[in-house]
C-alpha atoms as a PDB file:
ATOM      1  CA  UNK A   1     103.659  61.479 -30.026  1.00  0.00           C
ATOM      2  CA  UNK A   2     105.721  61.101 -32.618  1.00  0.00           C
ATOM      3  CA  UNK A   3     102.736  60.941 -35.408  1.00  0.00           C
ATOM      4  CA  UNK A   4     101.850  64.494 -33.700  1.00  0.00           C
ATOM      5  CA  UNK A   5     105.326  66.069 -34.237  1.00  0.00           C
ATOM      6  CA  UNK A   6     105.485  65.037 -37.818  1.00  0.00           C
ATOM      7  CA  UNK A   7     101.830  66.191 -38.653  1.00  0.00           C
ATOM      8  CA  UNK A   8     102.882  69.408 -37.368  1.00  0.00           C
ATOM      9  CA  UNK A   9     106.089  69.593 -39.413  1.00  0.00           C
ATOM     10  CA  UNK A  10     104.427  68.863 -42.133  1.00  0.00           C
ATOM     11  CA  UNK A  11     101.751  71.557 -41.078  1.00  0.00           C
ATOM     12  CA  UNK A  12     104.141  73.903 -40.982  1.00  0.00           C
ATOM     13  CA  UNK A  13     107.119  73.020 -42.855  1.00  0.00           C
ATOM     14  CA  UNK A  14     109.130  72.909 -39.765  1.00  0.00           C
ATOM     15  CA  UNK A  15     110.928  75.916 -37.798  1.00  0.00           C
ATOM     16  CA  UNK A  16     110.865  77.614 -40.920  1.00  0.00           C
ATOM     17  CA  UNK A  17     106.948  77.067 -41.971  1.00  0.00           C
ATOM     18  CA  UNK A  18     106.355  77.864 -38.032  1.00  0.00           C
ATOM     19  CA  UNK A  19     107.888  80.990 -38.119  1.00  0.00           C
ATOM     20  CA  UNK A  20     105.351  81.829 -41.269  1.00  0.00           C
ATOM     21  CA  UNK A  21     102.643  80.951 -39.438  1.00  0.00           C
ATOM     22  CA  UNK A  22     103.207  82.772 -36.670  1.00  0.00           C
ATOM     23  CA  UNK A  23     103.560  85.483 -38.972  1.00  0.00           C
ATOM     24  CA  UNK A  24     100.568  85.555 -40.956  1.00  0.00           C
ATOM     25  CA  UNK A  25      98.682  85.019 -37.448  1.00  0.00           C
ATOM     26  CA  UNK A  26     100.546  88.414 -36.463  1.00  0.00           C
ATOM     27  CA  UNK A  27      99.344  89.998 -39.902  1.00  0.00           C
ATOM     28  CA  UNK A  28      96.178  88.882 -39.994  1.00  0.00           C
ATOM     29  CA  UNK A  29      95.410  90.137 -36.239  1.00  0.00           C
ATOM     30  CA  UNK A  30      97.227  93.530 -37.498  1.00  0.00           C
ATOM     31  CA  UNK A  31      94.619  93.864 -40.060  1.00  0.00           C
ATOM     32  CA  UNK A  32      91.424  92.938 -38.036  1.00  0.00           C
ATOM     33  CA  UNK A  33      92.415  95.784 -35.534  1.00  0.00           C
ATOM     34  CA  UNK A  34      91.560  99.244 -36.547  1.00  0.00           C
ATOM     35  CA  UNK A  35      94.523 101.386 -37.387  1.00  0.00           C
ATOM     36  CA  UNK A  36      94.901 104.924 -35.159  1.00  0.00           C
ATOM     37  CA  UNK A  37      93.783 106.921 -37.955  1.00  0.00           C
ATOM     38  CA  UNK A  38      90.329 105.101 -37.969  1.00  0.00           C
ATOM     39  CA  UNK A  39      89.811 105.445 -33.887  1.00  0.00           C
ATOM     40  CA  UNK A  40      90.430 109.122 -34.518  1.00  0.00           C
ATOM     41  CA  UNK A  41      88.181 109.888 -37.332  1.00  0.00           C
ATOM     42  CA  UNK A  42      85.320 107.885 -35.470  1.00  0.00           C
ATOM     43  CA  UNK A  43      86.213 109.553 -32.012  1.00  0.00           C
ATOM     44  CA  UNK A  44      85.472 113.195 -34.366  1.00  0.00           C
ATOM     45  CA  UNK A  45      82.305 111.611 -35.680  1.00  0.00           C
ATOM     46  CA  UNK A  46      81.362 111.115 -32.189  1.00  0.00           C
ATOM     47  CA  UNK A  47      82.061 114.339 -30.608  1.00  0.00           C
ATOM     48  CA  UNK A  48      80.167 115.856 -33.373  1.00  0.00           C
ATOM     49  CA  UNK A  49      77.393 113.544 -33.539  1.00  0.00           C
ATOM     50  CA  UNK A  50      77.574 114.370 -29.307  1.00  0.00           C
ATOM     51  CA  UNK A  51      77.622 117.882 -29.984  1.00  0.00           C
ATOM     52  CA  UNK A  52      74.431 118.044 -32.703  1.00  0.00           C
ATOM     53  CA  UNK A  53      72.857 116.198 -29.870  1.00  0.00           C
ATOM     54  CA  UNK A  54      73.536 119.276 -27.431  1.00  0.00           C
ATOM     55  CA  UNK A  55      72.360 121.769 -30.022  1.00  0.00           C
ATOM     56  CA  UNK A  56      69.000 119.764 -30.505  1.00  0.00           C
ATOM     57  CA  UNK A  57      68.429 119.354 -26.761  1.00  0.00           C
ATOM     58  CA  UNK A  58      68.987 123.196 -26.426  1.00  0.00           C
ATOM     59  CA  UNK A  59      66.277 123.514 -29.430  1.00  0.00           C
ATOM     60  CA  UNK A  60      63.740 121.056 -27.834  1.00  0.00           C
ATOM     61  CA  UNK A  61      63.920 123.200 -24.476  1.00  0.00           C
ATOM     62  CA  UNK A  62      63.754 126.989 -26.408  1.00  0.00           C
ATOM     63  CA  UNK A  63      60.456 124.979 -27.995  1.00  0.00           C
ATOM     64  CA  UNK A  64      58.580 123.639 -24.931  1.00  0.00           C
ATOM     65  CA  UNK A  65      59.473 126.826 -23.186  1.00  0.00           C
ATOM     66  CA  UNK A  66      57.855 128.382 -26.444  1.00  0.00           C
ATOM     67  CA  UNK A  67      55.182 126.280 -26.628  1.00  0.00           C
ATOM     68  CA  UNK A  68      54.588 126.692 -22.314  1.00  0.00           C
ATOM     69  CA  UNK A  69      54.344 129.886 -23.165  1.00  0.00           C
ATOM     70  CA  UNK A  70      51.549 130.394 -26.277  1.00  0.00           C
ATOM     71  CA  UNK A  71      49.481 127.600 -23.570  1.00  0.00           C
ATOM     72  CA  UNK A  72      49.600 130.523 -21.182  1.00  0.00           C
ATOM     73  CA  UNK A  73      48.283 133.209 -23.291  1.00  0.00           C
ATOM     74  CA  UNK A  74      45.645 130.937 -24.884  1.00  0.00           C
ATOM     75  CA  UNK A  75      44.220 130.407 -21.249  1.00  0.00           C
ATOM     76  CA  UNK A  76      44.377 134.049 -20.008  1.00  0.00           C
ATOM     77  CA  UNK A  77      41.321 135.848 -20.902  1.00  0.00           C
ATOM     78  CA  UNK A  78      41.776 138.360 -23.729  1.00  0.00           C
ATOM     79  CA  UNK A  79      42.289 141.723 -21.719  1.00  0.00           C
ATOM     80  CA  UNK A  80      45.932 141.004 -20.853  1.00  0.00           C
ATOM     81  CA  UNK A  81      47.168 141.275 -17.330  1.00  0.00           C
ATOM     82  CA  UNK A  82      44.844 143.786 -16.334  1.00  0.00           C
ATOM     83  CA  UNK A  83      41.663 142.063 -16.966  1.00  0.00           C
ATOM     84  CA  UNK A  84      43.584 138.693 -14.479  1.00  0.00           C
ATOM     85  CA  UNK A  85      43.046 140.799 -11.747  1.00  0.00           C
ATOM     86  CA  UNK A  86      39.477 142.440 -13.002  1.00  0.00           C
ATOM     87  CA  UNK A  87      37.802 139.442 -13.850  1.00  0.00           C
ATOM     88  CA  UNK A  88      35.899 138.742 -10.748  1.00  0.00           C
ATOM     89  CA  UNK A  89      34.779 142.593  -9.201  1.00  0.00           C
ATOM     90  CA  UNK A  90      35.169 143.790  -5.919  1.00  0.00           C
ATOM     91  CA  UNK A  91      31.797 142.612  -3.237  1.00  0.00           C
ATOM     92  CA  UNK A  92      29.758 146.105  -2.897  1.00  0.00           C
ATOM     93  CA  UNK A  93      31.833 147.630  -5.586  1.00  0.00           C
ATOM     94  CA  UNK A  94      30.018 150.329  -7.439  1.00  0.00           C
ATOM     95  CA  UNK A  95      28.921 148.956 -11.372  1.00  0.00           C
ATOM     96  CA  UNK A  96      29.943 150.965 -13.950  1.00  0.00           C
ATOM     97  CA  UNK A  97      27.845 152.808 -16.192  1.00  0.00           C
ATOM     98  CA  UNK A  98      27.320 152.454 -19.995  1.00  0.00           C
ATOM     99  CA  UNK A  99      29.458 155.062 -20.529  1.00  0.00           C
ATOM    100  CA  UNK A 100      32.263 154.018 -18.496  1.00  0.00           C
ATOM    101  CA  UNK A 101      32.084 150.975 -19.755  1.00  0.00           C
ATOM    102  CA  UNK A 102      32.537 152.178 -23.690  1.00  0.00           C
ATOM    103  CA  UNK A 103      35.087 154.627 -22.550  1.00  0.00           C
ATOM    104  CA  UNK A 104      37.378 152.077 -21.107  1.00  0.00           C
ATOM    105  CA  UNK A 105      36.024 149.279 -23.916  1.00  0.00           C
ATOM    106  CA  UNK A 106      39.887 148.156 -24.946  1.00  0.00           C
ATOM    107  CA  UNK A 107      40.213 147.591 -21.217  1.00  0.00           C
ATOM    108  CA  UNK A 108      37.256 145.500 -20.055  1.00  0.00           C
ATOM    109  CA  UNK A 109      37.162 143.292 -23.724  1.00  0.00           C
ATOM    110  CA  UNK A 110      37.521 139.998 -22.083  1.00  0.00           C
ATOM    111  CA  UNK A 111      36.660 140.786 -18.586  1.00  0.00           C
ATOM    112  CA  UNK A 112      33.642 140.199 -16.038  1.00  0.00           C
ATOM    113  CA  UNK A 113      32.011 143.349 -15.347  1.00  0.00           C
ATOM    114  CA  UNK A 114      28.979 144.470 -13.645  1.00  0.00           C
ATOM    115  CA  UNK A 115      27.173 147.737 -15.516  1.00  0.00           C
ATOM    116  CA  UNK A 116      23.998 149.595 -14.581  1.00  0.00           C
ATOM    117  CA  UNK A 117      22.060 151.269 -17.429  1.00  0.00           C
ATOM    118  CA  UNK A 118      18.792 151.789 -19.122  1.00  0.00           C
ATOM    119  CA  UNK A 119      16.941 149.684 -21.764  1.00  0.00           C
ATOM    120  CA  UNK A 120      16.818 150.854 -24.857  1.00  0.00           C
ATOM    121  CA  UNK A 121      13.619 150.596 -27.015  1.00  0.00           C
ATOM    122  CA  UNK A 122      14.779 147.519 -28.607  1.00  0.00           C
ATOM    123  CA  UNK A 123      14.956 143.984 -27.726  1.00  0.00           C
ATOM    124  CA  UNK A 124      16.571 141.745 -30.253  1.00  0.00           C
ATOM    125  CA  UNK A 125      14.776 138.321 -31.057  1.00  0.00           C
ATOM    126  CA  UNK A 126      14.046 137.673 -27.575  1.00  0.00           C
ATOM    127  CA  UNK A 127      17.736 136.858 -27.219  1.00  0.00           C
ATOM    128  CA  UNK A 128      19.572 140.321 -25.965  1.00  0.00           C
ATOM    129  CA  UNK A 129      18.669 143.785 -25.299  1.00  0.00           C
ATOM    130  CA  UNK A 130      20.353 147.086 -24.963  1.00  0.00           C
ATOM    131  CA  UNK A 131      21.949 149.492 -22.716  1.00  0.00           C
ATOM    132  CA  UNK A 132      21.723 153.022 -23.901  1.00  0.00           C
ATOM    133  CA  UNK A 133      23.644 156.153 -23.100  1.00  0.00           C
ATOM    134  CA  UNK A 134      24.787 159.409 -24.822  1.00  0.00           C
ATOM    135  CA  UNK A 135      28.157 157.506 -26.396  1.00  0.00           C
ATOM    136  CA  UNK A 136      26.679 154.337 -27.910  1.00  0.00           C
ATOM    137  CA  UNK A 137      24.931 151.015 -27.253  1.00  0.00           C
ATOM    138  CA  UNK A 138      25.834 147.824 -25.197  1.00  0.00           C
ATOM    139  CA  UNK A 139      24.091 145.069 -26.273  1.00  0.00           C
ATOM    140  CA  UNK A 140      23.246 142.662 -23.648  1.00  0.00           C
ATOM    141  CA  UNK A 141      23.219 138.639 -24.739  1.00  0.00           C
ATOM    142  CA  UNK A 142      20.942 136.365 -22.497  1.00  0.00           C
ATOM    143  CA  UNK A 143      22.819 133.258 -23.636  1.00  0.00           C
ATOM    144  CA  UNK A 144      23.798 132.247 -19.979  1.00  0.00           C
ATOM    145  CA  UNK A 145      20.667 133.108 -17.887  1.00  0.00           C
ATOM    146  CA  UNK A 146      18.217 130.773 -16.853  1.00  0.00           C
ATOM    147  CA  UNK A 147      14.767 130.775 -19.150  1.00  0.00           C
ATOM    148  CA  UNK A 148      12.491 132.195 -16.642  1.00  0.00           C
ATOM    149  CA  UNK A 149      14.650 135.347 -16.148  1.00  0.00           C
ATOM    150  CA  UNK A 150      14.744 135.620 -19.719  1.00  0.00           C
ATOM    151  CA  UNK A 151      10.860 135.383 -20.000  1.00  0.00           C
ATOM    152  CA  UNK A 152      10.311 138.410 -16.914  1.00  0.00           C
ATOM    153  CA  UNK A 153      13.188 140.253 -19.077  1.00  0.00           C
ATOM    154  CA  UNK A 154      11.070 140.295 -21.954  1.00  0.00           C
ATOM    155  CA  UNK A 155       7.751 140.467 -20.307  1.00  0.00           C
ATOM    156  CA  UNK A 156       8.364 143.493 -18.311  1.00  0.00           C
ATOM    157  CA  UNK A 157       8.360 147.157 -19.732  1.00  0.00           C
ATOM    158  CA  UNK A 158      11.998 148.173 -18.345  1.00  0.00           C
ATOM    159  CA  UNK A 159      11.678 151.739 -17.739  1.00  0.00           C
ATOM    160  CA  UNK A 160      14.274 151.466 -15.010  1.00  0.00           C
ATOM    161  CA  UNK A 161      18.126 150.789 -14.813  1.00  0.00           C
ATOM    162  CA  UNK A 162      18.993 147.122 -15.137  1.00  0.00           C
ATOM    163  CA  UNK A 163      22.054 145.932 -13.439  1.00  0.00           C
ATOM    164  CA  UNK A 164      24.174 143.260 -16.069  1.00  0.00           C
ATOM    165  CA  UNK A 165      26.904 141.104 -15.023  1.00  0.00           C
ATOM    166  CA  UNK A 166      28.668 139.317 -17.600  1.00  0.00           C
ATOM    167  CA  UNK A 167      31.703 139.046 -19.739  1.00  0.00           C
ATOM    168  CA  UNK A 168      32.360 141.811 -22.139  1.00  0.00           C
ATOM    169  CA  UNK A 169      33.660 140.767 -25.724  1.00  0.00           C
ATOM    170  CA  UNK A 170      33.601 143.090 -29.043  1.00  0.00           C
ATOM    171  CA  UNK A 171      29.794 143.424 -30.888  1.00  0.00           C
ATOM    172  CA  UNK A 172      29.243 141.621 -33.864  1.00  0.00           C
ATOM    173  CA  UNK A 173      28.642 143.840 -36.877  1.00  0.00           C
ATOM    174  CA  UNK A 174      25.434 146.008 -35.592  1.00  0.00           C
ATOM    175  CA  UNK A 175      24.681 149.413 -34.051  1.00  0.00           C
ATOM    176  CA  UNK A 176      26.393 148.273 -30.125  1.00  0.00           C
ATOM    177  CA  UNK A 177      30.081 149.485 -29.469  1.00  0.00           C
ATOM    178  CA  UNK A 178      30.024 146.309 -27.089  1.00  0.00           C
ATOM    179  CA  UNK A 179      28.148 143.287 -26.511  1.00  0.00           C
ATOM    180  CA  UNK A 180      28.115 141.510 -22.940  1.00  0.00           C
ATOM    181  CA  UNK A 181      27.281 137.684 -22.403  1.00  0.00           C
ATOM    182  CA  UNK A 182      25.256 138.289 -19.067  1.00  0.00           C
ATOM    183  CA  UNK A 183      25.212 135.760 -16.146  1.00  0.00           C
ATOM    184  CA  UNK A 184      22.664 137.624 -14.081  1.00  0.00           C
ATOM    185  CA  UNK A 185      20.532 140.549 -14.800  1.00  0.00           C
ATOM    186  CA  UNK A 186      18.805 142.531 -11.730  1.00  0.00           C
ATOM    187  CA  UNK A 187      15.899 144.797 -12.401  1.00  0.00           C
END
């Protein structure tokens, strides 16, 4: 035991190289730990960093609210929140007439209607035809009927009201005020 004490003595010079130690272990823990100043400056880093993060969270919802929102318009049809509840029409409703139908045009754009009109003299490439009245033309595109209608459409001489159901959308460039993708065509 003895060999122990003195290797320690001479360690630490005795009471008085102890006492050195002991205080150099104290300072050198002092300076590992971080001084108040430091804990305060990160704790403002943090509740700013925390508060950016509530600003951006706020952002992120406006955004997908946003972006909920532009979804919702894309999938309505064009007519606006009229046209919602005049896309399918009423069973037994009355169809409108070629002039109805191109004095209300800004109202039915984008909307399923049902019209009842006459031919006019000219069908177009075997591909549409026309409604005629007094205040313009409706053209009438057979894109969605089945072939063989399409081939009695053109086939027959029309000289009597045809009933068109279809979806009404602005005419390309042309003579008609409107132009009407039809689903069925009675005649």
């Amino acid at each position: 035991m003895d060999m122990g004490n003195g290797l320690l003595k001479n360690f630490t010079g005795g009471r008085k190289g102890g006492f050195l130690a002991l205080l150099a272990a104290l300072l050198l823990l002092a300076s590992c730990s971080p001084s108040k100043k430091a804990d305060e400056e990160q704790n403002r880093e943090i509740h700013g960093l925390k508060a950016e993060i509530a600003q951006l969270k706020e952002k992120l919802a406006k955004l997908e609210t946003d972006q909920q929102a532009i979804w919702d318009l894309v999938k309505k049809p064009a007519g606006g929140p009229e046209s919602a509840t005049q896309m399918e029409p009423a069973p037994g409703a009355k169809p409108l007439t070629v002039s109805q139908l191109i004095a209300g045009k800004d109202r039915f754009i984008g909307t399923r209607v049902t019209v009842k009109g006459l031919v006019g003299p000219v069908l177009v490439h075997h591909k549409s035809l026309l409604l005629k009245s007094p205040e313009g033309l409706v053209e009438v595109f057979f894109g969605n009927l089945e072939e063989k209608l399409v081939q009695r459409l053109t086939s027959t001489l029309l000289d009597q009201p045809v009933t068109v159901t279809g979806m009404v959308s602005p005419a390309p460039k042309g003579g008609a005020k409107l132009m009407i993708t039809a689903e069925g065509v009675e005649f």
